[in-house]
Protein backbone atom coordinates (compact mmCIF):
# COMPACT_ATOMS: atom_id res chain seq x y z
CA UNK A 1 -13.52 27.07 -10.90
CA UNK A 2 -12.13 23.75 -12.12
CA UNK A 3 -13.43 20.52 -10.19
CA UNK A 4 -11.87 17.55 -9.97
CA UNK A 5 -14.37 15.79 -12.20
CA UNK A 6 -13.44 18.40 -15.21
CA UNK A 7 -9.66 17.47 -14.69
CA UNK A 8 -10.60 13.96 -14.56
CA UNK A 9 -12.00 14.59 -18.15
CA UNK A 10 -9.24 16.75 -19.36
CA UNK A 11 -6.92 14.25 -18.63
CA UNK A 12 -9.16 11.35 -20.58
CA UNK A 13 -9.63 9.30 -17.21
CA UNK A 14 -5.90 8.64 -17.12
CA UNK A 15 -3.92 11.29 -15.23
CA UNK A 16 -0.42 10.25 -15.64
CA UNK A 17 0.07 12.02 -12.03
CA UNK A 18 -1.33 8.60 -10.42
CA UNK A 19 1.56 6.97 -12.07
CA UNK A 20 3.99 8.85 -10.67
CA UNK A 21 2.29 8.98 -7.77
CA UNK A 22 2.00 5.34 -7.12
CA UNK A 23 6.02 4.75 -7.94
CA UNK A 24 7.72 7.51 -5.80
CA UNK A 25 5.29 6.44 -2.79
CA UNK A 26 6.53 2.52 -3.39
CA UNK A 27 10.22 4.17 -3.83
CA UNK A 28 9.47 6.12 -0.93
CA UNK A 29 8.76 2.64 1.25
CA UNK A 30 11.60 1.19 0.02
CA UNK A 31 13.85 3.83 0.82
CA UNK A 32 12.47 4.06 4.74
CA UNK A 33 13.08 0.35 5.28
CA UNK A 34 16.53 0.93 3.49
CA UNK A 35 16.93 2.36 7.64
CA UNK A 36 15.35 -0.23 9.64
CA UNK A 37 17.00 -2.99 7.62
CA UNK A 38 20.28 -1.88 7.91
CA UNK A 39 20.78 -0.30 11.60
CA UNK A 40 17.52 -1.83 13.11
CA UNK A 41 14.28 -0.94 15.26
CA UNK A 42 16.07 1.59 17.49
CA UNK A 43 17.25 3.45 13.93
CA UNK A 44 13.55 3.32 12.48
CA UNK A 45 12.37 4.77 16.08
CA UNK A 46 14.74 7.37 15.75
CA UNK A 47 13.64 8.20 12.11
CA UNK A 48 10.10 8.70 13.32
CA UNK A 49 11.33 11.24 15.53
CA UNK A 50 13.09 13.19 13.29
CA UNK A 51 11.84 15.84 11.41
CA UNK A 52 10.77 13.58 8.54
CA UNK A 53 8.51 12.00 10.53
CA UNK A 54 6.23 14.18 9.12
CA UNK A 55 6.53 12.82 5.67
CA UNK A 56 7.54 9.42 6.99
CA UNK A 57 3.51 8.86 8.28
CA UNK A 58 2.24 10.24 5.11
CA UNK A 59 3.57 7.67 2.78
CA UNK A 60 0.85 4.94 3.48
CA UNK A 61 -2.16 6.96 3.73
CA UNK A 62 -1.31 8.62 0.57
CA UNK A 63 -0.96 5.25 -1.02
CA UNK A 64 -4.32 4.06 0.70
CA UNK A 65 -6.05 7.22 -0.24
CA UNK A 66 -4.66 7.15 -3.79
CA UNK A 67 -6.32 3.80 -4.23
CA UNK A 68 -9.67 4.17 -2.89
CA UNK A 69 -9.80 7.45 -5.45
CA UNK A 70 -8.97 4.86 -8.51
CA UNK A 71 -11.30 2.34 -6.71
CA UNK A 72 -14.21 4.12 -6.56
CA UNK A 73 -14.04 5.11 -10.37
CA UNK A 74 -13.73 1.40 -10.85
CA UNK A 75 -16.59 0.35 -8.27
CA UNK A 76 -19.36 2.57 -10.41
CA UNK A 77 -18.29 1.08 -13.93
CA UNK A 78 -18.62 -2.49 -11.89
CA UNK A 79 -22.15 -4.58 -13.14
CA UNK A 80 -22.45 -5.29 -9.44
CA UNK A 81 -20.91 -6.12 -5.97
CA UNK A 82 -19.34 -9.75 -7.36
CA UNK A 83 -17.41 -8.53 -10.39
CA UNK A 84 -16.01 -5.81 -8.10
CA UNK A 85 -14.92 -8.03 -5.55
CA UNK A 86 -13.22 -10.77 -8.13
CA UNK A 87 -11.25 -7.54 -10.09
CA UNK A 88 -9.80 -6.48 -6.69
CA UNK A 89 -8.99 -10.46 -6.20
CA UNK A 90 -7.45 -10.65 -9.27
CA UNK A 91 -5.41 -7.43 -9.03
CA UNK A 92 -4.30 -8.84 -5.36
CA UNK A 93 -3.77 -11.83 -4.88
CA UNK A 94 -2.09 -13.42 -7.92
CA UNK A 95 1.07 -11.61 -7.35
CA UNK A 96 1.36 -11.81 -3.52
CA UNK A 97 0.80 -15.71 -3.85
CA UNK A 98 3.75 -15.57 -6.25
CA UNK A 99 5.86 -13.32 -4.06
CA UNK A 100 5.21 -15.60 -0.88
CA UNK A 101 5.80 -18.55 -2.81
CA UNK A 102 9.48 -17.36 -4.44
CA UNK A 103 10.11 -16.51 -0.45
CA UNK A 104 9.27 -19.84 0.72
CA UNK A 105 10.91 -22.30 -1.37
CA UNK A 106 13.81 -20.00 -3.05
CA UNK A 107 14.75 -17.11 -0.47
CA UNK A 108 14.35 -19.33 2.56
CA UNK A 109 16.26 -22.38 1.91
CA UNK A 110 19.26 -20.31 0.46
CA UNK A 111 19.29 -18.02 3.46
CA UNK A 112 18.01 -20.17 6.33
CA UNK A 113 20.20 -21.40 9.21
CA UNK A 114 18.26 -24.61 9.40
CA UNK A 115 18.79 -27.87 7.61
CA UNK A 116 16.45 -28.15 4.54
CA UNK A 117 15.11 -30.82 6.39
CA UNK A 118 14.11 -28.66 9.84
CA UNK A 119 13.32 -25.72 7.47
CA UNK A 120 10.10 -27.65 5.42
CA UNK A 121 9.39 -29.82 8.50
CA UNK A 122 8.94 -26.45 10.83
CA UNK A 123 5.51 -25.38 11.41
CA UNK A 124 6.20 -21.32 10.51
CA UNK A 125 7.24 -22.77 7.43
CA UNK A 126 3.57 -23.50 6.44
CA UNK A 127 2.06 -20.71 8.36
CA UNK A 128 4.12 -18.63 6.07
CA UNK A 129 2.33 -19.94 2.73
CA UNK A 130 -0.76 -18.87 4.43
CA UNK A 131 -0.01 -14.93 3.53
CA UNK A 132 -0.95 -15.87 -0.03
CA UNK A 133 -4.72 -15.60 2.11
CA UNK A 134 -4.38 -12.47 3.28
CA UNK A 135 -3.40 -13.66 6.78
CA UNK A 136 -0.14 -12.42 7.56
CA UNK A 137 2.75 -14.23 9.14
CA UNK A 138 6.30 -12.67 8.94
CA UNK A 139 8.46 -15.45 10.05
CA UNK A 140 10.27 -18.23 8.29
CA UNK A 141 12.37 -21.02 9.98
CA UNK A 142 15.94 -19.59 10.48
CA UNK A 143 15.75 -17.29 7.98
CA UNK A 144 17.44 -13.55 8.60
CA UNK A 145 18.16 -14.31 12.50
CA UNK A 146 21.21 -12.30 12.76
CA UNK A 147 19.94 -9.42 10.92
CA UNK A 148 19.76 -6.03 12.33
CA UNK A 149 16.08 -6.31 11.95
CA UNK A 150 15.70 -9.96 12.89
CA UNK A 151 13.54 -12.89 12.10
CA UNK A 152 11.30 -10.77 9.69
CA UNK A 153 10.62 -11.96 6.32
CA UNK A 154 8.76 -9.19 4.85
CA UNK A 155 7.13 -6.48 7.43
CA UNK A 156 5.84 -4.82 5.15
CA UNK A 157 2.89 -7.08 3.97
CA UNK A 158 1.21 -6.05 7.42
CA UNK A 159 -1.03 -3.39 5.10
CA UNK A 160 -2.30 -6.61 3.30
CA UNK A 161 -5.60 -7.26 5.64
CA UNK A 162 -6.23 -3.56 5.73
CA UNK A 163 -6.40 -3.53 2.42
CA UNK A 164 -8.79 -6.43 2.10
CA UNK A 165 -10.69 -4.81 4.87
CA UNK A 166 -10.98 -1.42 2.67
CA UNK A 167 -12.56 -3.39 -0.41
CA UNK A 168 -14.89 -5.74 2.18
CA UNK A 169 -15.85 -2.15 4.10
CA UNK A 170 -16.44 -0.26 0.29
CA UNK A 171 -18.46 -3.53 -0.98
CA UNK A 172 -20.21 -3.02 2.06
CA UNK A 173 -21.21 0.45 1.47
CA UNK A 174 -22.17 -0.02 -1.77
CA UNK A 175 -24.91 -2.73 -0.86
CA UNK A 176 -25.76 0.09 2.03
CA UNK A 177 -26.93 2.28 -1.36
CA UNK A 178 -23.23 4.41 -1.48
CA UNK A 179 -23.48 5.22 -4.90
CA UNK A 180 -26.83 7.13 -4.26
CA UNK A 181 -26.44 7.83 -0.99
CA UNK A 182 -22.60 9.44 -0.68
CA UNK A 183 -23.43 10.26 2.83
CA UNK A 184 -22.91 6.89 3.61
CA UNK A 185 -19.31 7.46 2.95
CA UNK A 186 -18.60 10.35 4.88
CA UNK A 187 -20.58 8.43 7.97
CA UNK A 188 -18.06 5.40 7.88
CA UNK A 189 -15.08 7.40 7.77
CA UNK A 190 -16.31 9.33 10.56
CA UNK A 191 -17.55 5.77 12.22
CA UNK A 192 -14.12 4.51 11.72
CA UNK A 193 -12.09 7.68 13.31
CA UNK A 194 -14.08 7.98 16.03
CA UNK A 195 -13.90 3.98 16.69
CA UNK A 196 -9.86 4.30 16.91
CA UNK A 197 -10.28 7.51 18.87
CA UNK A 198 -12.14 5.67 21.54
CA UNK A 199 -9.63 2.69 21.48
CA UNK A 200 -6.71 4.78 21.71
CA UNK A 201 -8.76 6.78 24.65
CA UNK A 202 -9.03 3.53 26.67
CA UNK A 203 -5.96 2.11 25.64
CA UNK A 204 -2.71 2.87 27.63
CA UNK A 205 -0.75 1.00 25.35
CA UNK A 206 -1.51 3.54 22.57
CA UNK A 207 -1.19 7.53 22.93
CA UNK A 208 -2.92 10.11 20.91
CA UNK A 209 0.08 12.01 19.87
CA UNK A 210 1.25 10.66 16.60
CA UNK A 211 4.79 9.42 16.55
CA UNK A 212 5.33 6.16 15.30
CA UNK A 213 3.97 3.79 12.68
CA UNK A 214 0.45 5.03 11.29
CA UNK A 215 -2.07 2.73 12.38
CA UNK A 216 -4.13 0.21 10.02
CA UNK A 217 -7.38 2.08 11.05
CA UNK A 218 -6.18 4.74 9.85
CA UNK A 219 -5.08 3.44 6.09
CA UNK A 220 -8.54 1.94 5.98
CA UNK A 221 -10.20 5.40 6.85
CA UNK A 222 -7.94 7.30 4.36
CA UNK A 223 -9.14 4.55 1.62
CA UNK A 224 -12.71 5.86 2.35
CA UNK A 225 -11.58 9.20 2.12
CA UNK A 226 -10.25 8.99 -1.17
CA UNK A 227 -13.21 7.17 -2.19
CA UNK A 228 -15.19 10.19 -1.41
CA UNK A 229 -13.12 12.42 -2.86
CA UNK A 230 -13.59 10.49 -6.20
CA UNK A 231 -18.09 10.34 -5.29
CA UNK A 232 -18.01 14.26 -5.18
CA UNK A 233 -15.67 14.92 -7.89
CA UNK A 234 -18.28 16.97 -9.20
CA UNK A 235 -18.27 19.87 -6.40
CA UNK A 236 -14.83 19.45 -5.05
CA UNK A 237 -12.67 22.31 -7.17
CA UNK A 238 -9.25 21.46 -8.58
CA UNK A 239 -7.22 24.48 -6.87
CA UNK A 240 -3.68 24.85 -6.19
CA UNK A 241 -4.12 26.91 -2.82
CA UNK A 242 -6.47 24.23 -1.77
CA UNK A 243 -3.38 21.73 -2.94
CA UNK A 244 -0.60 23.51 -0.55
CA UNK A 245 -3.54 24.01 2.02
CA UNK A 246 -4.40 20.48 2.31
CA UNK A 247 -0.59 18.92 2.38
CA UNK A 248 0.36 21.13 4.85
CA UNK A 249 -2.38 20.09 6.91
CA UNK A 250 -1.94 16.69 6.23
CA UNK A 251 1.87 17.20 7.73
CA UNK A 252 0.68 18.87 10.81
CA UNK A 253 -1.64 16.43 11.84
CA UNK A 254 0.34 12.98 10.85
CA UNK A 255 3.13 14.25 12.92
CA UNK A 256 2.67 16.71 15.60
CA UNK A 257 -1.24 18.18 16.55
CA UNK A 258 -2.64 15.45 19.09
CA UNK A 259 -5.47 13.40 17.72
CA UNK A 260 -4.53 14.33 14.24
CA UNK A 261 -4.88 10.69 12.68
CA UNK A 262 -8.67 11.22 13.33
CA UNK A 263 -8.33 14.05 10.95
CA UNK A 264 -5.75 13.59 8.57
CA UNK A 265 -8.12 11.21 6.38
CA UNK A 266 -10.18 14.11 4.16
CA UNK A 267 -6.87 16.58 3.25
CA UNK A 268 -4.67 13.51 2.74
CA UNK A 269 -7.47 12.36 0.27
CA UNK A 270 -7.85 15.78 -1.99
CA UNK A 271 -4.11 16.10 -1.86
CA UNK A 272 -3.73 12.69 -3.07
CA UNK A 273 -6.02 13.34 -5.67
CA UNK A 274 -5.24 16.35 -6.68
CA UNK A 275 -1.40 15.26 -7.41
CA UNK A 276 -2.56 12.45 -9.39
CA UNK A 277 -4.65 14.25 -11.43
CA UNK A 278 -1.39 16.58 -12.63
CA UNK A 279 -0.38 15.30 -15.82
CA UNK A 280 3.17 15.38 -16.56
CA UNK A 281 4.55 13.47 -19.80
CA UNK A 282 4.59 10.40 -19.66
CA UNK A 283 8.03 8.34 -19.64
CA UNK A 284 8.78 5.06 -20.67
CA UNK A 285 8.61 3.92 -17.28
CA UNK A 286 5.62 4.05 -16.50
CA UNK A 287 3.94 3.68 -19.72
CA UNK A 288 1.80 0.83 -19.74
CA UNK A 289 3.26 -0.53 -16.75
CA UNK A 290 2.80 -0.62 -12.59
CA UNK A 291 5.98 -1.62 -10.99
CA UNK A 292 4.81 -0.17 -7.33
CA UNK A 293 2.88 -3.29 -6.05
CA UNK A 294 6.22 -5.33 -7.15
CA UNK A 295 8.03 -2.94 -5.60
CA UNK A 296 5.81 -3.01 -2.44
CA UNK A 297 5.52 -6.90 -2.32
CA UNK A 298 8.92 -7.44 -3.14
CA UNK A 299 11.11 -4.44 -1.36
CA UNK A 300 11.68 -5.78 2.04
CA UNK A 301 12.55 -9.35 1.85
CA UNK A 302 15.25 -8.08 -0.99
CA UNK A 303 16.39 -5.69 1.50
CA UNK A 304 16.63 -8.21 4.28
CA UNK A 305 18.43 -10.71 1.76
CA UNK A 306 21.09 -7.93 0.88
CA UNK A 307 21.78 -7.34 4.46
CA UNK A 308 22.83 -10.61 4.66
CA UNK A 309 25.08 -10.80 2.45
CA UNK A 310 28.57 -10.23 4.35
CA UNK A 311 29.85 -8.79 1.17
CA UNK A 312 27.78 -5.55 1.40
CA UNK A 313 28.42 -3.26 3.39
CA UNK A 314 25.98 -2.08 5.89
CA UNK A 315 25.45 1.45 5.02
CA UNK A 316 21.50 2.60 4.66
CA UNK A 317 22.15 4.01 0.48
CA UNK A 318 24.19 0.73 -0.07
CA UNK A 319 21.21 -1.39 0.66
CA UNK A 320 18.87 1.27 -0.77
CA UNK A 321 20.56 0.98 -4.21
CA UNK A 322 21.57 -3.17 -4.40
CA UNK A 323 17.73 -3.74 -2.99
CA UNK A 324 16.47 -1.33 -5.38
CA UNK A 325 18.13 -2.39 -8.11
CA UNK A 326 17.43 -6.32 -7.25
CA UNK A 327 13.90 -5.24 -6.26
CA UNK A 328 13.31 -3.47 -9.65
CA UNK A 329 13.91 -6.72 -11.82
CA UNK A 330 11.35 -8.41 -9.35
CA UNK A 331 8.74 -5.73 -9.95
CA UNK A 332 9.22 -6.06 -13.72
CA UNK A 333 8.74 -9.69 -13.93
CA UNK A 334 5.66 -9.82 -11.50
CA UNK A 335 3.98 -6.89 -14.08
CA UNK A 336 5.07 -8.61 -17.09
CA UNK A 337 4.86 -12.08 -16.20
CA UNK A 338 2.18 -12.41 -13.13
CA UNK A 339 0.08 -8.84 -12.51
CA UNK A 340 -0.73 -8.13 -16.44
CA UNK A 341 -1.47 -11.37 -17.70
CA UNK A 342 -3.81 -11.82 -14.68
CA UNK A 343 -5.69 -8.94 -15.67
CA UNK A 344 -7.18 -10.98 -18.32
CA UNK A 345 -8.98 -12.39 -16.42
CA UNK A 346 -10.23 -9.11 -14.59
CA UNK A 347 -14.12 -9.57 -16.19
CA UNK A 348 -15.97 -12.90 -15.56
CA UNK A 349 -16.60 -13.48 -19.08
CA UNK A 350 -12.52 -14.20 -19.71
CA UNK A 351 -13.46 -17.38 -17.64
CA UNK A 352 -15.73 -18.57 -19.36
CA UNK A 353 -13.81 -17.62 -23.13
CA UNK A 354 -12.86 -21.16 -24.63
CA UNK A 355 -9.42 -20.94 -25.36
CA UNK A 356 -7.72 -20.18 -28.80
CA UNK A 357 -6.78 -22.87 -30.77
């Protein structure tokens, strides 16, 4: 039987599935907040409770498990724990710095109720720039007030920290002797689950039955999961039943089987990977280009700009086509003029390369 690492190599180390993948998940995001930005909270509750919730839950730990698959591959080829670390840097933070700057001093001040004056004087306005850390604040001064979905900025940067936890946590591991030891791996996942199992236990605030919004925990644990997936590529076969076996699971326990975040990690992982390794043509789209961080980064604060906008009417697939369309040219200029220049920079010795004259 086929394993994953003999698709891996039949695909030369670039499935084209992972492209795909990647977009439709971002697309996916987009189209979900399309919802809460236009009706509100009580409309986003109710879409968790519908029978997409399902699919709804899956979105991020499919995108979290996605990456620690592609991670993984690029943690081995690392010379050591440093280079890793300054690669996921320089994949990161370049373009959310640019995002949160463009949101500070262009978005705000054209949509803010405040006086420019009040607006750069307010103390969320530089509490804001601090998300270009990592350290997440969704307010600025005035800014989207009346919206359906008010005083938010961009919610969606919330899976920023969890995602710098997931590199910290696989550094981590990989000092802890991962790459020889896989078992490692399959003890912090199962660290991590039982950890939020205990919290949500003891917590009344928090119930085991998943409804809402997936947890951060639970991204991180799904990173790890796809990390493994990636470390025993060698024995895990590429099957089709084992495909359909594992999404269906992963449905069931993201949306109705109690406890079933604690579980949903490993088949959310191999279904992940097994997707991306499919290997349809490639379009123009997505050939030699990754529009789904833009898309990610930028997809929210477009949507909460277009809601604004008295003009536009406040339907759900008004705002999901206008933002999409809007958020689209974003994504292209933070590939083409932020993300893959950066990338140049990916190995330490670009730092050090005098520059041409």
């Amino acid at each position: 039987m086929t394993t994953l690492a003999q698709r891996i190599e039949e695909t030369g180390g670039r499935a084209s599935g992972f492209d795909y993948l990647r977009l439709t998940l971002a697309v996916a995001v987009l189209l979900v907040h399309s919802v809460d930005t236009t009706y509100g909270l009580p409309a986003n509750d109710a879409l968790f409770g519908s029978w997409l919730r399902p699919f709804i839950r899956a979105i991020l730990p499919m995108f979290f498990a996605l990456s620690g698959f592609l991670v993984a591959g690029s943690l081995l080829r690392s010379q050591g724990i440093a280079t890793f670390l300054w690669m996921r840097a320089v994949r990161i933070y370049p373009a959310l710095t640019v995002e949160v700057l463009l949101s500070a001093f262009i978005l705000g001040p054209i949509f803010t109720s405040y006086t420019l004056g009040q607006y750069f004087s307010d103390p969320l306005f530089l509490r804001y720039l601090v998300n270009a850390t990592g350290h997440i604040s969704f307010l600025l001064p005035g800014v989207f007030n009346d919206n359906p979905h008010p005083n938010t900025v961009n919610t969606q940067l919330w899976t920023v920290p969890f995602e710098l936890y997931c590199y910290l946590t696989l550094a981590v591991l990989a000092l802890a002797g991962l790459k020889n030891r896989r078992v490692v791996g399959i003890l912090s996942i199962v660290a991590i689950s039982l950890s939020l199992f205990l919290y949500k236990s003891f917590s009344q605030s928090l119930a085991l039955t998943p409804v809402g919004p997936v947890s951060g925990y639970l991204l991180v644990a799904s990173f790890l999961a796809g990390v493994m997936a990636y470390l025993y590529r060698e024995v895990i076969p590429y099957s089709r039943p084992l495909l359909w076996g594992t999404l269906l699971a992963s449905l069931l326990l993201l949306s109705v089987v109690p406890g079933g975040d604690f579980l949903a990690p490993l088949p959310v992982a191999y279904a992940t990977a097994h997707l991306g390794l499919l290997n349809p043509r490639r379009i123009r789209l997505v050939q030699g280009a990754d529009f789904s961080y833009g898309i990610y980064l930028y997809g929210f604060v477009v949507q909460q700009a277009v809601v604004s906008i008295e003009a536009i009417p406040r339907l759900w697939y008004v705002n999901f086509v206008v933002a999409g369309l809007v958020t689209s040219a974003f994504a292209a200029f933070s590939w083409y003029w932020v993300e893959k220049p950066m990338l140049r920079f990916k190995h330490w010795s670009a730092l050090r390369r005098p520059a041409a004259v």
